[in-house]
PDB file of N, CA and C in Angstrom:
ATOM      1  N   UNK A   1       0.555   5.130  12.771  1.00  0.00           N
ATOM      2  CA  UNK A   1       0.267   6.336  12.032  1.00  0.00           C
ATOM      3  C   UNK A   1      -1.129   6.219  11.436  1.00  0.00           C
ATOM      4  N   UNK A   2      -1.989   6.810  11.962  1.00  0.00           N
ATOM      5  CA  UNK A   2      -3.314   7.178  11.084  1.00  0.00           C
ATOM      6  C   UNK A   2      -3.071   7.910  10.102  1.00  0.00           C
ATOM      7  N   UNK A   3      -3.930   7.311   8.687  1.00  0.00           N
ATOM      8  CA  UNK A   3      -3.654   8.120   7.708  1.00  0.00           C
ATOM      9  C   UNK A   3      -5.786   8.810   7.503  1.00  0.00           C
ATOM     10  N   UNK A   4      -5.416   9.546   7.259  1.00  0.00           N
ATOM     11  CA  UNK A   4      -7.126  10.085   6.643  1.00  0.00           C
ATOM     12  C   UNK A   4      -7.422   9.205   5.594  1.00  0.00           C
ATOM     13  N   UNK A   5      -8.534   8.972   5.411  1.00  0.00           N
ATOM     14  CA  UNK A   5      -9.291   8.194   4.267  1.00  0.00           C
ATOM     15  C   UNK A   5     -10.874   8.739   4.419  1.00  0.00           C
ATOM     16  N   UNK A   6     -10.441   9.989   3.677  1.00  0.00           N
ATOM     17  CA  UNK A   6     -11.761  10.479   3.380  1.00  0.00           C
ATOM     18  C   UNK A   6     -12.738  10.323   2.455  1.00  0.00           C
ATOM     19  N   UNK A   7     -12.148   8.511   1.683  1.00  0.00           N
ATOM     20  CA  UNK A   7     -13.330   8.178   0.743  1.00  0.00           C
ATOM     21  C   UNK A   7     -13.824   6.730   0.825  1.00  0.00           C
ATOM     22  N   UNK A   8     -13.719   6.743   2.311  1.00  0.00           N
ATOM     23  CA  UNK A   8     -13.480   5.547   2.896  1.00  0.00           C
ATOM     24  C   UNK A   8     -15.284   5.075   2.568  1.00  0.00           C
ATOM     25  N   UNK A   9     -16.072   5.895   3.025  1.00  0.00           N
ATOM     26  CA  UNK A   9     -17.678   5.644   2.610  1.00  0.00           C
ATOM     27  C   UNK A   9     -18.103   5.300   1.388  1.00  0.00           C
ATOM     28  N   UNK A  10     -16.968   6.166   0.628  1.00  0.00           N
ATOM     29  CA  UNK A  10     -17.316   5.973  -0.990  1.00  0.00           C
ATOM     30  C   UNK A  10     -17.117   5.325  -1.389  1.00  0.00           C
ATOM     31  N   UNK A  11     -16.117   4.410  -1.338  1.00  0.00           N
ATOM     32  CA  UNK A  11     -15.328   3.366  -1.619  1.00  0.00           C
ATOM     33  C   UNK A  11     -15.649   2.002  -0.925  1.00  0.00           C
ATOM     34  N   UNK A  12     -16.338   1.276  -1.815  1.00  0.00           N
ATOM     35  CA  UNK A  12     -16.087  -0.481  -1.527  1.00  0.00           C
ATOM     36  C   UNK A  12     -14.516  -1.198  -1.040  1.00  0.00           C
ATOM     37  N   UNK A  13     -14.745  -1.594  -0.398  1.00  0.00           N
ATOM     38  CA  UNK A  13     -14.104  -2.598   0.485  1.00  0.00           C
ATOM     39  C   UNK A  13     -13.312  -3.860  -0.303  1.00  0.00           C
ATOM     40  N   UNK A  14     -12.099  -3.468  -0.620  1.00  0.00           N
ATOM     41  CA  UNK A  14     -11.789  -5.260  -1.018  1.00  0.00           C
ATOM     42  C   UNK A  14     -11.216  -6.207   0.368  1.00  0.00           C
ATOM     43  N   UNK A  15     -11.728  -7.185   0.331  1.00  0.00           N
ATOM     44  CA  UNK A  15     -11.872  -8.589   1.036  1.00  0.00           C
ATOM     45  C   UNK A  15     -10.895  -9.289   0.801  1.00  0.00           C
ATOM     46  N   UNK A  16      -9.735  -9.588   1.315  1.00  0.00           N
ATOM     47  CA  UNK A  16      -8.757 -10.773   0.965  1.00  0.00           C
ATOM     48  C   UNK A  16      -8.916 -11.757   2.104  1.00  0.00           C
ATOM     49  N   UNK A  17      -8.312 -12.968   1.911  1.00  0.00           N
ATOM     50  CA  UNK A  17      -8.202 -13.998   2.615  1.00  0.00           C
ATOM     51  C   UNK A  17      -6.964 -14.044   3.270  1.00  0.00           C
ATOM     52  N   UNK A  18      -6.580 -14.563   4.442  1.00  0.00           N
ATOM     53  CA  UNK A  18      -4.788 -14.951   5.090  1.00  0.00           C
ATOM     54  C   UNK A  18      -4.371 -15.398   3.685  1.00  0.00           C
ATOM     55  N   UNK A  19      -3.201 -15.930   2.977  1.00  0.00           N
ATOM     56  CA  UNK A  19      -2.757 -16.153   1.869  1.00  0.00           C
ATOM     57  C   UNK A  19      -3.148 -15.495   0.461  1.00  0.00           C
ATOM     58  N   UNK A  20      -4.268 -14.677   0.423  1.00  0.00           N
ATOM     59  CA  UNK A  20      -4.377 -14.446  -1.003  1.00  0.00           C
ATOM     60  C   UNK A  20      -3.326 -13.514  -1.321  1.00  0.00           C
ATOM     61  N   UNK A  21      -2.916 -13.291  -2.606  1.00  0.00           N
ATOM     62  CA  UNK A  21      -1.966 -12.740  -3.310  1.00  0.00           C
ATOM     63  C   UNK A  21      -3.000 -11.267  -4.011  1.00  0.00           C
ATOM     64  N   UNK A  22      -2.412 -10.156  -3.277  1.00  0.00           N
ATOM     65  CA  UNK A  22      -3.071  -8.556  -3.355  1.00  0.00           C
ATOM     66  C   UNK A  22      -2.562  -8.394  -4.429  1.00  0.00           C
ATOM     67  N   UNK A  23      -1.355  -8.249  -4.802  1.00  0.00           N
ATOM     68  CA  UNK A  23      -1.094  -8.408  -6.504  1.00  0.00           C
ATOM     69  C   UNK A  23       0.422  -8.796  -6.221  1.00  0.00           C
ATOM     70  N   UNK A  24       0.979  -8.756  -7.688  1.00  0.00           N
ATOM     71  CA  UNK A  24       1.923  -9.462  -8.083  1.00  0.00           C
ATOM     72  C   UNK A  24       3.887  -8.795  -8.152  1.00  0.00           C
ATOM     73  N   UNK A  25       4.569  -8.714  -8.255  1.00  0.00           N
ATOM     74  CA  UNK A  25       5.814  -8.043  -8.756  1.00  0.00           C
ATOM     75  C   UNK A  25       5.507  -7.900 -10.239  1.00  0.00           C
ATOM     76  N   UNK A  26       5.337  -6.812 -11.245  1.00  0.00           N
ATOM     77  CA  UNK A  26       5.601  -6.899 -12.259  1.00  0.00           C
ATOM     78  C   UNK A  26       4.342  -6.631 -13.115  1.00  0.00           C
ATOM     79  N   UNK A  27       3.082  -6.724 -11.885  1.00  0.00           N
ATOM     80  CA  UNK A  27       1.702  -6.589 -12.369  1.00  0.00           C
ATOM     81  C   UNK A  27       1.789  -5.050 -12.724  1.00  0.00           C
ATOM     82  N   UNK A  28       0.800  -4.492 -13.099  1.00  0.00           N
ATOM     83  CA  UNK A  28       0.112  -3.086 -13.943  1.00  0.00           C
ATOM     84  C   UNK A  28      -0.165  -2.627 -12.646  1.00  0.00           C
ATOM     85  N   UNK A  29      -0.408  -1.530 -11.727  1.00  0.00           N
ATOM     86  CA  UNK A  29      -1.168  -1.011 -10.710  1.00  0.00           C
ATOM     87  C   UNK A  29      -1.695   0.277 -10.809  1.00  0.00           C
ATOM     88  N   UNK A  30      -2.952   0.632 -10.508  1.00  0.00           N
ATOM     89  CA  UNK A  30      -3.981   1.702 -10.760  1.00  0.00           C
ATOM     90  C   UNK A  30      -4.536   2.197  -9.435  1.00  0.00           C
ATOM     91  N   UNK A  31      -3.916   1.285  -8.095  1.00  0.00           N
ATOM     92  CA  UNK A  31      -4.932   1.616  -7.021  1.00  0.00           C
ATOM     93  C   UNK A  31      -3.607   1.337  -5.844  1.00  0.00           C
ATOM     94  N   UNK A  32      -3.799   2.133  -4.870  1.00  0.00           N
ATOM     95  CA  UNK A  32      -2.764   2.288  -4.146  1.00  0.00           C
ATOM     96  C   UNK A  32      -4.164   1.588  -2.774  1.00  0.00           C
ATOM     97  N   UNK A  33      -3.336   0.774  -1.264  1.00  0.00           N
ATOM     98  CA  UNK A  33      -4.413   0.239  -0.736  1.00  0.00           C
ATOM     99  C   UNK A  33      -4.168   0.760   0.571  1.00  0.00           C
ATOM    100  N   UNK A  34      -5.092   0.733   1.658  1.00  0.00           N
ATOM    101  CA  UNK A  34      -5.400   1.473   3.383  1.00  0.00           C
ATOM    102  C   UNK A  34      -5.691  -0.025   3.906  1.00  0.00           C
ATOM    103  N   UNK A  35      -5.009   0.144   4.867  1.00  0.00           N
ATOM    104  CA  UNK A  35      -5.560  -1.207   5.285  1.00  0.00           C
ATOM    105  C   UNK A  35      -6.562  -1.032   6.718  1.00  0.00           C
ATOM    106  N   UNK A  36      -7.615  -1.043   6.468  1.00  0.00           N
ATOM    107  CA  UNK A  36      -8.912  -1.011   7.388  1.00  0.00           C
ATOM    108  C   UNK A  36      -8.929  -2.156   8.662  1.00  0.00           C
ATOM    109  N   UNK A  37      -8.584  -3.424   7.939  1.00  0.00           N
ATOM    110  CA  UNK A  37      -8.741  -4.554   9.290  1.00  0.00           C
ATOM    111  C   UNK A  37      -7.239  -5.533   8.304  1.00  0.00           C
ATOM    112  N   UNK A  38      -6.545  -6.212   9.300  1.00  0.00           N
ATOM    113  CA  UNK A  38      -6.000  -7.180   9.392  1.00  0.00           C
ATOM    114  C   UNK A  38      -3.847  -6.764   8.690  1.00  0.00           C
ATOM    115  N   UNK A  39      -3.557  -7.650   8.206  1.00  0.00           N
ATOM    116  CA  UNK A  39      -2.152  -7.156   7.824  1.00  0.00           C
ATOM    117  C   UNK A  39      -1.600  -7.826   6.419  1.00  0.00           C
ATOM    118  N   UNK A  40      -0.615  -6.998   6.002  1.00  0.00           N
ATOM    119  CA  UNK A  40      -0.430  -7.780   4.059  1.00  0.00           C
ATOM    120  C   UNK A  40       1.267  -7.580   4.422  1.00  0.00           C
ATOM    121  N   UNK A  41       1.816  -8.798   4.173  1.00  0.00           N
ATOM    122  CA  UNK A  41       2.995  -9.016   4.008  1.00  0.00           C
ATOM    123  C   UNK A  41       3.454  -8.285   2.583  1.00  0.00           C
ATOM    124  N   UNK A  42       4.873  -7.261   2.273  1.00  0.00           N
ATOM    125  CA  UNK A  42       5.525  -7.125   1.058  1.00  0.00           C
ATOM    126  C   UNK A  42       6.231  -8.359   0.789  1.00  0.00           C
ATOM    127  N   UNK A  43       6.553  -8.353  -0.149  1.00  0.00           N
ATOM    128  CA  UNK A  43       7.369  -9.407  -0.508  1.00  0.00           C
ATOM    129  C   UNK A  43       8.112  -9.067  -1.671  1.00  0.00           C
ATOM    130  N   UNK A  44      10.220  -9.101  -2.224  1.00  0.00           N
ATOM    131  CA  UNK A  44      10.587  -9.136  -2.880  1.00  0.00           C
ATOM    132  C   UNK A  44      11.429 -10.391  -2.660  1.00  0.00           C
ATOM    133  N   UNK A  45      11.595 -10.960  -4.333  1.00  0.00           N
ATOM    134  CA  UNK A  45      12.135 -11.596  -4.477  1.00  0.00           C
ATOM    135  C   UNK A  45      11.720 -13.653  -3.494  1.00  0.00           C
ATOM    136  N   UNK A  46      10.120 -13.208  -3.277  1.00  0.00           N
ATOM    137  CA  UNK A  46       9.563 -14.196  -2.270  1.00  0.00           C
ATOM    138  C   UNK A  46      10.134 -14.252  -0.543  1.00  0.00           C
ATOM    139  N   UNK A  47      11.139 -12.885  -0.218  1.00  0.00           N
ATOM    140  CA  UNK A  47      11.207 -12.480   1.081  1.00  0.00           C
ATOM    141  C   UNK A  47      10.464 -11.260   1.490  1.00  0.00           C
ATOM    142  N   UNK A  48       9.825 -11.613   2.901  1.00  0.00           N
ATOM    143  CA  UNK A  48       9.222 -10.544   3.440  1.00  0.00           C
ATOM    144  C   UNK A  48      10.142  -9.270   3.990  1.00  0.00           C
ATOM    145  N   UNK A  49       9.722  -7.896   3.276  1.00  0.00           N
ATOM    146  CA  UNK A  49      10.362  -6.989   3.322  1.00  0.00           C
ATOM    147  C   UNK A  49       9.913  -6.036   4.359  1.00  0.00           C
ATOM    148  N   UNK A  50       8.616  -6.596   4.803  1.00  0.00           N
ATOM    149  CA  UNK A  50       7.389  -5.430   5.722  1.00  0.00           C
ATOM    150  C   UNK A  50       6.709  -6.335   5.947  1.00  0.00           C
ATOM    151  N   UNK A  51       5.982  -6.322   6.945  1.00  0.00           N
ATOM    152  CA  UNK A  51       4.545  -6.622   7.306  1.00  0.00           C
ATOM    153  C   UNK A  51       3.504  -4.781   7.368  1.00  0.00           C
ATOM    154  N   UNK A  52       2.826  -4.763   7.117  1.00  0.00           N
ATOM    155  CA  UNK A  52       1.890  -3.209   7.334  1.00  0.00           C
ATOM    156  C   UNK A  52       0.443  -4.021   7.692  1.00  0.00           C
ATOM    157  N   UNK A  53       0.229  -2.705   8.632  1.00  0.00           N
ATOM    158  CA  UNK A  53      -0.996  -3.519   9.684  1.00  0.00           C
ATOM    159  C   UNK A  53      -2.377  -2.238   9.360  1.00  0.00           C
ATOM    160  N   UNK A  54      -2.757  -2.301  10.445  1.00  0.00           N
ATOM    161  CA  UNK A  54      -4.321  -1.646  10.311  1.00  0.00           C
ATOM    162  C   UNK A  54      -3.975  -0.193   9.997  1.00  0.00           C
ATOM    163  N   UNK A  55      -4.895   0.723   9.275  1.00  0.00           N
ATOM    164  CA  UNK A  55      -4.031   2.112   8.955  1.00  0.00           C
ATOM    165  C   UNK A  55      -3.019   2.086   8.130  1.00  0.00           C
ATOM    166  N   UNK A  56      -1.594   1.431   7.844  1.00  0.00           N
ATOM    167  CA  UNK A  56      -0.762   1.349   7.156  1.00  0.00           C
ATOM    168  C   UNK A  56      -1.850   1.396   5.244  1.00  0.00           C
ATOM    169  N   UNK A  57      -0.229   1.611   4.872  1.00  0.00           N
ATOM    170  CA  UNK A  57      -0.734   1.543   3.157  1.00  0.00           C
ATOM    171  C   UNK A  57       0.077   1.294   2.519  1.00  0.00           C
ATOM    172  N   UNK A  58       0.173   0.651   1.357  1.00  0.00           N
ATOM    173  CA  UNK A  58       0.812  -0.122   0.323  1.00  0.00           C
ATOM    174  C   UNK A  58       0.502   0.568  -1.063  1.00  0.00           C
ATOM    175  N   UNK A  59       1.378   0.334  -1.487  1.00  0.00           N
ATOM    176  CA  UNK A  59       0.822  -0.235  -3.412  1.00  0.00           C
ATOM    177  C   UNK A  59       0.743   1.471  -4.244  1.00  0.00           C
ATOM    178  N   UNK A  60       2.054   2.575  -3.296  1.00  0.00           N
ATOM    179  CA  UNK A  60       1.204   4.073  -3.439  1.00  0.00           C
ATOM    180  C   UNK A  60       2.850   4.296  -5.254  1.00  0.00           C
ATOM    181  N   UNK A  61       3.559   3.188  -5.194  1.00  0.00           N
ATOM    182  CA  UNK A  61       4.591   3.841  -5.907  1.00  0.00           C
ATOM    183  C   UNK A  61       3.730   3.638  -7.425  1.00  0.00           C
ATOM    184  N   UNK A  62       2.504   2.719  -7.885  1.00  0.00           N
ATOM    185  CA  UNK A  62       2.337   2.702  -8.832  1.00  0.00           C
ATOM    186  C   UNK A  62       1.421   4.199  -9.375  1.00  0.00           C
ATOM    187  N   UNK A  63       1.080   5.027  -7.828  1.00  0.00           N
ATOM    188  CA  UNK A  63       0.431   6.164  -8.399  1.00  0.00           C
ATOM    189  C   UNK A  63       1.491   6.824  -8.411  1.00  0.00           C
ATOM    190  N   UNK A  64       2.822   6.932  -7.887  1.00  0.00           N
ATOM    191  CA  UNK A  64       3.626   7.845  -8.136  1.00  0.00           C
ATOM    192  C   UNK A  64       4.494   8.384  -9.298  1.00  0.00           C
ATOM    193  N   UNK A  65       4.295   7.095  -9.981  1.00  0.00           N
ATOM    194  CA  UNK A  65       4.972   6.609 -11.184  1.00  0.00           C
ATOM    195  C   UNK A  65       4.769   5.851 -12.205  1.00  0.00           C
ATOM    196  N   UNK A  66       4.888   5.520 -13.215  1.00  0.00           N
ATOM    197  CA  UNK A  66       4.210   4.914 -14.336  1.00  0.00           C
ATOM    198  C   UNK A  66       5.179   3.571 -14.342  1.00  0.00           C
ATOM    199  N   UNK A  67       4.471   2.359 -13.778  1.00  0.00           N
ATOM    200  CA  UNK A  67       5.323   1.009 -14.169  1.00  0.00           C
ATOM    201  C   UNK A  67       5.069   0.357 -13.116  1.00  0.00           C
ATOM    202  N   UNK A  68       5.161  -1.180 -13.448  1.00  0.00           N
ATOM    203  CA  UNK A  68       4.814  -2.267 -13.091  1.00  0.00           C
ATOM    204  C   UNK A  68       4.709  -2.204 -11.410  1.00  0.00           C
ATOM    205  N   UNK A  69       4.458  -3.062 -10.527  1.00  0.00           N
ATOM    206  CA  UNK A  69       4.313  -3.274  -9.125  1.00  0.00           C
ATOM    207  C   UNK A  69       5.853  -3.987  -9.296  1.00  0.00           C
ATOM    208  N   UNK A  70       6.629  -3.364  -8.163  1.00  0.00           N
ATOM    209  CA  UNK A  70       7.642  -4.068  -7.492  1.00  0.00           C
ATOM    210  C   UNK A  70       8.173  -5.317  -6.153  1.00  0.00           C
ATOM    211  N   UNK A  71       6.916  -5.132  -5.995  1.00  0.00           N
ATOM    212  CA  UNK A  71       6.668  -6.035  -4.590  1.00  0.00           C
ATOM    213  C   UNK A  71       5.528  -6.696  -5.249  1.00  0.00           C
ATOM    214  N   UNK A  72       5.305  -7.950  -4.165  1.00  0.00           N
ATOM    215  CA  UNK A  72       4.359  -8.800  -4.112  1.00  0.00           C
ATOM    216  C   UNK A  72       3.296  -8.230  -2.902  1.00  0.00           C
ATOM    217  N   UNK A  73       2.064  -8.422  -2.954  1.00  0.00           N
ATOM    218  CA  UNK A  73       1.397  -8.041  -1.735  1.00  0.00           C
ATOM    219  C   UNK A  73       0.240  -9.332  -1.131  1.00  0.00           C
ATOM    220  N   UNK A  74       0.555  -9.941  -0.161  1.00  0.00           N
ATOM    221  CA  UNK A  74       0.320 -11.038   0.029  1.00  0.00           C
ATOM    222  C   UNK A  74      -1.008 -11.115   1.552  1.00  0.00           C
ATOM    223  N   UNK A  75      -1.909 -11.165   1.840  1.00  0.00           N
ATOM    224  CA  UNK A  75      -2.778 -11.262   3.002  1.00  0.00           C
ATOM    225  C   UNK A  75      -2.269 -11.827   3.913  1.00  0.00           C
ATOM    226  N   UNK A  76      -1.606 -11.350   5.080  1.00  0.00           N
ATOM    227  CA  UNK A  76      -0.707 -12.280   5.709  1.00  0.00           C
ATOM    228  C   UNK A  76      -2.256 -12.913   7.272  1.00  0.00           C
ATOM    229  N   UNK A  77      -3.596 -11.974   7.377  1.00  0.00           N
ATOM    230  CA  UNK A  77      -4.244 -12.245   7.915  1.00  0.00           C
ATOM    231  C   UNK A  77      -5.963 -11.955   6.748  1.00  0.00           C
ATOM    232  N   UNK A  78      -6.697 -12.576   7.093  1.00  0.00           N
ATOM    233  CA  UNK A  78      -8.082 -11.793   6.825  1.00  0.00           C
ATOM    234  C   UNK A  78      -7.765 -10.179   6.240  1.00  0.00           C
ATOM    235  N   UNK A  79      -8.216  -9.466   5.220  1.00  0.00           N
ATOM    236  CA  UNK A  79      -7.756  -8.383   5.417  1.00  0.00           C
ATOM    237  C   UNK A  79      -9.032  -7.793   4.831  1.00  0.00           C
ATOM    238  N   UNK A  80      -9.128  -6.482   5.003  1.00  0.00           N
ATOM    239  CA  UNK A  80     -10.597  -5.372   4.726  1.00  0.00           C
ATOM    240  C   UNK A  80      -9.464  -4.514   3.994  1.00  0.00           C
ATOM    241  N   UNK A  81      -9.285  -4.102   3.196  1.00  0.00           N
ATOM    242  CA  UNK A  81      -8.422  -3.105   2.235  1.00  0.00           C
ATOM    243  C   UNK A  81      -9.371  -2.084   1.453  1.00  0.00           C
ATOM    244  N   UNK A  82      -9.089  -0.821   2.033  1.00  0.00           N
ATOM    245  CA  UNK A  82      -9.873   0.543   1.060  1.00  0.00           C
ATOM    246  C   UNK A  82      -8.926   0.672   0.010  1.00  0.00           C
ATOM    247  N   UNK A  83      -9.410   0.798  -1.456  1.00  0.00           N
ATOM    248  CA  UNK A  83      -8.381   1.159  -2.648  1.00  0.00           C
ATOM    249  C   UNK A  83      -8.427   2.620  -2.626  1.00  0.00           C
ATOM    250  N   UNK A  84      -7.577   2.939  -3.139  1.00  0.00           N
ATOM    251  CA  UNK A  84      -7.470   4.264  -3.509  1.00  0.00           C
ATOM    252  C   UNK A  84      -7.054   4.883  -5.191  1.00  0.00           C
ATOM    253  N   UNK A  85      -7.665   5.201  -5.674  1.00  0.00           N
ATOM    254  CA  UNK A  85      -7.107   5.565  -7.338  1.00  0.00           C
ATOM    255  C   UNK A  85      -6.380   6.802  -7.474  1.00  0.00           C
ATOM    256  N   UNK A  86      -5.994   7.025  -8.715  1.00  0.00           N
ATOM    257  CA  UNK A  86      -5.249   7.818  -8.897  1.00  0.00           C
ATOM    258  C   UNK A  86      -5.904   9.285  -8.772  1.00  0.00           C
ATOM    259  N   UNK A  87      -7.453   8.994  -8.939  1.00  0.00           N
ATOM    260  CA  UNK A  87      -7.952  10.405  -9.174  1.00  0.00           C
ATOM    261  C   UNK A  87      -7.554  10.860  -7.824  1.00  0.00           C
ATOM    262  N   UNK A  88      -8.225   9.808  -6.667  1.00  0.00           N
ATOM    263  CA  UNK A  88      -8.581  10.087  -5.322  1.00  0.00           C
ATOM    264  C   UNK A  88      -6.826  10.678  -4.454  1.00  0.00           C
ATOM    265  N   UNK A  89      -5.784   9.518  -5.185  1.00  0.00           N
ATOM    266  CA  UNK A  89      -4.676   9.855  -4.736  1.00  0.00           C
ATOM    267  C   UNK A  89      -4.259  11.386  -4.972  1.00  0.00           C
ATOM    268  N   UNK A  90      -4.312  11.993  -5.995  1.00  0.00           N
ATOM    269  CA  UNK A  90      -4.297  13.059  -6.394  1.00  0.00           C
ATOM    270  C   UNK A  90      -4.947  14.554  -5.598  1.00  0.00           C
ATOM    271  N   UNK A  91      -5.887  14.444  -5.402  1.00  0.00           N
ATOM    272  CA  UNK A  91      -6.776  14.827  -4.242  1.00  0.00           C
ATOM    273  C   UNK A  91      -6.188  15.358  -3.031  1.00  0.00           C
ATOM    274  N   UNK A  92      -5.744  13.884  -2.107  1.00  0.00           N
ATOM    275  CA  UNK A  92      -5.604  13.830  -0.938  1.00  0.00           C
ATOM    276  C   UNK A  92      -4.395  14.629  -1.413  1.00  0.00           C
ATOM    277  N   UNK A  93      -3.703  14.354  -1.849  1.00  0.00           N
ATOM    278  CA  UNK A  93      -2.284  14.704  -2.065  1.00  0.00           C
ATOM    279  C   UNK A  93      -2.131  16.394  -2.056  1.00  0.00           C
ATOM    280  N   UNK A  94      -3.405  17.171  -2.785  1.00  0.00           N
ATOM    281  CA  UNK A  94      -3.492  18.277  -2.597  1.00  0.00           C
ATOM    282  C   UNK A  94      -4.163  18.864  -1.564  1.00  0.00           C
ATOM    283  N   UNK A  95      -4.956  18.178  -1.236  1.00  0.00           N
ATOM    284  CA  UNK A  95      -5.958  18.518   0.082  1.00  0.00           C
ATOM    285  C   UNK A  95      -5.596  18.787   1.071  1.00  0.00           C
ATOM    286  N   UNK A  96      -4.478  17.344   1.436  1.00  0.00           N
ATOM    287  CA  UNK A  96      -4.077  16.684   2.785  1.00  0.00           C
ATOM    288  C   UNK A  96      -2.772  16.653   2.572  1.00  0.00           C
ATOM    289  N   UNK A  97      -1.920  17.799   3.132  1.00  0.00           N
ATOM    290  CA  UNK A  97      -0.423  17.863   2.853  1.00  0.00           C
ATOM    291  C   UNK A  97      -0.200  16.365   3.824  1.00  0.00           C
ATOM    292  N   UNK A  98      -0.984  16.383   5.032  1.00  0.00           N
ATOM    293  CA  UNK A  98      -0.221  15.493   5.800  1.00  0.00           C
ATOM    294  C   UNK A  98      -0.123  13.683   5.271  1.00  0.00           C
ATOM    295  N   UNK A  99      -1.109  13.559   4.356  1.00  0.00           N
ATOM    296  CA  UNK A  99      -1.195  12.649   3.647  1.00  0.00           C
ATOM    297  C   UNK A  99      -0.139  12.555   2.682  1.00  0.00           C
ATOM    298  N   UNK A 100       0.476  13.281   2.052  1.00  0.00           N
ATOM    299  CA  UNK A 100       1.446  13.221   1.271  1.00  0.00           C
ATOM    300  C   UNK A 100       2.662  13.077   1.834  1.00  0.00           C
ATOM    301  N   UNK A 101       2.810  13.746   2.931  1.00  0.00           N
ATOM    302  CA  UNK A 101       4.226  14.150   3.963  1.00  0.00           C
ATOM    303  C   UNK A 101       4.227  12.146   4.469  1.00  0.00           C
ATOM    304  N   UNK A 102       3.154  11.750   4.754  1.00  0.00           N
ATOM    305  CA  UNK A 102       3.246  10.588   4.947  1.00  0.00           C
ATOM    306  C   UNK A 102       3.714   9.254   4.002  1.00  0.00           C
ATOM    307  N   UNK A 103       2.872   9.781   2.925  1.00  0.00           N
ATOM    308  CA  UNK A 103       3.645   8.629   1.865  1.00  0.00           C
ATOM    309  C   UNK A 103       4.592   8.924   1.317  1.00  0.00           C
ATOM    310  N   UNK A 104       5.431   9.822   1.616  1.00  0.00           N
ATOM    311  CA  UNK A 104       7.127  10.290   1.588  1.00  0.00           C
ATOM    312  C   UNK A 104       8.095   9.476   2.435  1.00  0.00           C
ATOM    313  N   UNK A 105       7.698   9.570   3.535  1.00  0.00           N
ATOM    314  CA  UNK A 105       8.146   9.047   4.858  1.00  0.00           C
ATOM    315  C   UNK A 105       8.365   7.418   4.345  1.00  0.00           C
ATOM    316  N   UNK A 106       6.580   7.255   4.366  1.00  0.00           N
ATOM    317  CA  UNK A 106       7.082   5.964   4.270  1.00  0.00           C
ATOM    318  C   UNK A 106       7.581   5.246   3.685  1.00  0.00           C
ATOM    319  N   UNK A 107       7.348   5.638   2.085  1.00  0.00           N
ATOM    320  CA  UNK A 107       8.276   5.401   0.259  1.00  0.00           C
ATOM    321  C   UNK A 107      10.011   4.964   1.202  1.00  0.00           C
ATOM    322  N   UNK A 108      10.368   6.000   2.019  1.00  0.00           N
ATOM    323  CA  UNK A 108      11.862   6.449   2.171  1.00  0.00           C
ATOM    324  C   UNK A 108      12.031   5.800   2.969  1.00  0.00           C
ATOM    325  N   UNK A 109      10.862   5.225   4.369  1.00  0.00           N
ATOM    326  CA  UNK A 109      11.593   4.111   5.406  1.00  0.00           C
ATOM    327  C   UNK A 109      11.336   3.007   4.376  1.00  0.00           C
ATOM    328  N   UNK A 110      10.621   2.408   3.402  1.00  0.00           N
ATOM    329  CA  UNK A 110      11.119   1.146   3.113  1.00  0.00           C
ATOM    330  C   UNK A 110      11.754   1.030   2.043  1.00  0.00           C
ATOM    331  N   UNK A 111      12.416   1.551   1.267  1.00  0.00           N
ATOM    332  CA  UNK A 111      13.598   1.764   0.424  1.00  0.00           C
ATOM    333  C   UNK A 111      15.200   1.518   1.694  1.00  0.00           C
ATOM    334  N   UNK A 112      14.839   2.600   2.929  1.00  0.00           N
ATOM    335  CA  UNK A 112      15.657   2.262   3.484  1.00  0.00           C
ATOM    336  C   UNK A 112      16.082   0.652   4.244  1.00  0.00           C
ATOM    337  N   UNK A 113      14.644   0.320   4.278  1.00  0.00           N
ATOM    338  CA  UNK A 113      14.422  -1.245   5.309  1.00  0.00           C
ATOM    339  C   UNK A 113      14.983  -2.393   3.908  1.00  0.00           C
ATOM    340  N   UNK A 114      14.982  -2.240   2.880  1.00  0.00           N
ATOM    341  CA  UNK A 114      15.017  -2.644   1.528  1.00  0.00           C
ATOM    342  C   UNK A 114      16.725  -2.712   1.760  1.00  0.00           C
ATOM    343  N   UNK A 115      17.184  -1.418   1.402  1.00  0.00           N
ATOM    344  CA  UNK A 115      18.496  -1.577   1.570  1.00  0.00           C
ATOM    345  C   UNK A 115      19.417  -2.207   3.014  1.00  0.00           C
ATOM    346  N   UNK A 116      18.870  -2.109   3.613  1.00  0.00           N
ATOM    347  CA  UNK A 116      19.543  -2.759   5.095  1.00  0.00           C
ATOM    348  C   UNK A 116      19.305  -4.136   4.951  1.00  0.00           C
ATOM    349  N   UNK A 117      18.333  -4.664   4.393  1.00  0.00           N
ATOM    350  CA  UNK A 117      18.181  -6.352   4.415  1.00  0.00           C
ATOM    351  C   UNK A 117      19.356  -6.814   2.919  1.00  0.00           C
ATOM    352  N   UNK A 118      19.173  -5.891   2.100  1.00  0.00           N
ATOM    353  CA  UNK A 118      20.215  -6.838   1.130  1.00  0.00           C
ATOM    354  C   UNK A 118      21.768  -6.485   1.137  1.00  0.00           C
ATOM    355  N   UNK A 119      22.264  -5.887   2.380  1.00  0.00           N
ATOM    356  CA  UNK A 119      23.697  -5.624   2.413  1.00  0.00           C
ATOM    357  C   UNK A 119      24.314  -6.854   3.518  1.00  0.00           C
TER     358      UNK A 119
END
């Protein structure tokens, strides 16, 4: 699934390493992430819940909602990650129905992938 990232120019680039830790379970989150090059393992409870690869995106429930990160987000390769903020999330969200229709989808397949691994 291609998602649009129409502030992809505007926006600096964060750089992770294979192993670095994208953030935490429980951390504060302000920036939802696109992943430009490489892949970031989820992680609850220190099990992988997802892998999300090039295009994919992470980290969108802390703009949806007010409270901590629930997952871990871990560099499972080299990774190039576009952030996205709340202003920008906001935006797309009105701009780009299909951008929104997307982070619906996907909120709902991994809630669902969530529930199928712990039954």
């Amino acid at each position: 699934m291609t998602l649009p990232n129409i502030f992809e120019t505007e926006t600096k680039p964060a750089k992770f390493s294979a192993g670095d830790i994208i953030f935490s379970s429980g951390d504060e989150g302000d920036v939802m992430y696109v992943i430009k090059e490489g892949e970031v393992d989820l992680r609850l409870g220190g099990r992988t819940v997802e892998t999300v690869g090039a295009e994919g995106f992470f980290g969108e429930m802390s703009l949806i909602e007010e409270g901590p990160r629930t997952a871990t987000a871990v560099a499972k390769t080299d990774c190039t990650l576009i952030p996205i903020n709340e202003r920008r999330f906001e935006f797309m969200v009105h701009e780009v129905p299909f951008f929104a229709l997307n982070v619906m989808r996907s909120l709902s397949r991994r809630l669902r992938n969530v529930d199928a691994k712990s039954l």
